[in-house]
Protein backbone atom coordinates (compact mmCIF):
# COMPACT_ATOMS: atom_id res chain seq x y z
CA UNK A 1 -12.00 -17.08 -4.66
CA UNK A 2 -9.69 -15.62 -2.19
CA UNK A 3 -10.67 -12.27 -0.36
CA UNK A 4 -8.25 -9.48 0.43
CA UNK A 5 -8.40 -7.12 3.21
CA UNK A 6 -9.05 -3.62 2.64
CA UNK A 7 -4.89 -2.99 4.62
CA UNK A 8 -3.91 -5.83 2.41
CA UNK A 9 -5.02 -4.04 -1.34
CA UNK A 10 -3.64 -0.46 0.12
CA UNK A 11 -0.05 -2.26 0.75
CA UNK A 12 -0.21 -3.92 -2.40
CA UNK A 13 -1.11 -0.95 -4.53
CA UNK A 14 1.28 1.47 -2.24
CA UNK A 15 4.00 -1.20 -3.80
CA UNK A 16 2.67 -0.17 -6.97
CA UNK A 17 3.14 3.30 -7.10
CA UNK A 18 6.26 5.30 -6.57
CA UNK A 19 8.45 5.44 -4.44
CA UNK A 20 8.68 1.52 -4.97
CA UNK A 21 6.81 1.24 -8.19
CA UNK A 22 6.92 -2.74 -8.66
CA UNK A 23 6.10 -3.74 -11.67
CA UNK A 24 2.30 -5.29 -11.83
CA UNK A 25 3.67 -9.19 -12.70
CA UNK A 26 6.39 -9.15 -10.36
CA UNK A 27 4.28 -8.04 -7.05
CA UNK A 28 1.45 -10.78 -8.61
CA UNK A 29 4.14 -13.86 -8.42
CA UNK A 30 5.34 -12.29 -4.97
CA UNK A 31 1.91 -12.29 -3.60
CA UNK A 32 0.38 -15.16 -5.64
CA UNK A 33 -2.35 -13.02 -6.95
CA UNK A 34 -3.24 -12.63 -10.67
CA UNK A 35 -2.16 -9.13 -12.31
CA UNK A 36 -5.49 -8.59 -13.23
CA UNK A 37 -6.51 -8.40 -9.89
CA UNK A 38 -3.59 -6.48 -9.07
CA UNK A 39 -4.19 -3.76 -11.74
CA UNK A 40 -7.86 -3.42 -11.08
CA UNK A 41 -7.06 -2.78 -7.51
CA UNK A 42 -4.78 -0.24 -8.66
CA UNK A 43 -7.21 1.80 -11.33
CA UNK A 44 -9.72 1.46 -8.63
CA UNK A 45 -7.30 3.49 -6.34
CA UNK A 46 -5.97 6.10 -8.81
CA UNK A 47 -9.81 6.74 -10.08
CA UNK A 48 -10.32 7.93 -6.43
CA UNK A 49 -10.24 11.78 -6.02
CA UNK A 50 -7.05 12.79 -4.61
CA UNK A 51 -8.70 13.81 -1.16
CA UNK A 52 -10.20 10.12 -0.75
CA UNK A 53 -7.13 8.68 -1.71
CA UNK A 54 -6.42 8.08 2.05
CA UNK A 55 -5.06 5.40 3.90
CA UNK A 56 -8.24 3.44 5.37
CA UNK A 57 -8.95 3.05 8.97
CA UNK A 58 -6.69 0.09 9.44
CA UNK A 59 -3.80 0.78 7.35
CA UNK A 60 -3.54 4.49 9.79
CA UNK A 61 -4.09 1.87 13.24
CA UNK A 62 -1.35 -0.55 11.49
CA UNK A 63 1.00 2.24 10.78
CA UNK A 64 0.38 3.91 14.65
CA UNK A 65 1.10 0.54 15.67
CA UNK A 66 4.52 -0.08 13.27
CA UNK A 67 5.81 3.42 14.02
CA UNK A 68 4.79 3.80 18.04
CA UNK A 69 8.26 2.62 19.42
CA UNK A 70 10.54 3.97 16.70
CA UNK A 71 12.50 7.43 17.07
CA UNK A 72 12.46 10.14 14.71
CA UNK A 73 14.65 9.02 12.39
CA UNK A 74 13.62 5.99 11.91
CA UNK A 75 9.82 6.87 11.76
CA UNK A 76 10.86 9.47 8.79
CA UNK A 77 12.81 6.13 7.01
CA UNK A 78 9.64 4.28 7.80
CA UNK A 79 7.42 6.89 6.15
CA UNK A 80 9.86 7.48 2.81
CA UNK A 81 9.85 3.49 2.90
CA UNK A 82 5.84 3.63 3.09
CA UNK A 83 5.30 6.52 0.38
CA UNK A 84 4.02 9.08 3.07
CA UNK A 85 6.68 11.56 2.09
C-alpha cells in the first residue's frame, strides 16, 4: 500500500473542490490512485471545521517557496489557480 504525504492529499483534494473541481475518477486515473481513496480524503477534509480546514505546515512552506520570486500579479494568478482567493 502506497503512502501519501500530508502536501500530497491537500493538492489532491484542493483539485477537488472549486475553483478546479475535478471530477473524483478523472483526478484518480491522473494520479493512479483509486477514487475511493480519493473521496475519503476528501470527506475527511470537508468534515474538518472550517477554522482547521488550513493548509498544513508544508503545503504553507511549499507555497512560500512557489510564490517567493513571483510579482504581484502573478502571485494573485497563483493564488486564484491554488483556491486561496
Amino acid at each position: 500500500m502506497a503512502r501519501y504525504g500530508q502536501s500530497f492529499k491537500d493538492r489532491a483534494v484542493a483539485r477537488l473542490l472549486p475553483p478546479e473541481s475535478v471530477a473524483v475518477q478523472t483526478l484518480a486515473r491522473e494520479l493512479s490512485i483509486s477514487a475511493a481513496t480519493l473521496a475519503r480524503w476528501r470527506a475527511e477534509a470537508l468534515s474538518q471545521p472550517v477554522g482547521e480546514r488550513g493548509w498544513s505546515a508544508g503545503a504553507r512552506f511549499e507555497a512560500v517557496l512557489s510564490t517567493a520570486a513571483m510579482d504581484e500579479a502573478s502571485k494573485g494568478a497563483w493564488c486564484r489557480e491554488h483556491g486561496v482567493y
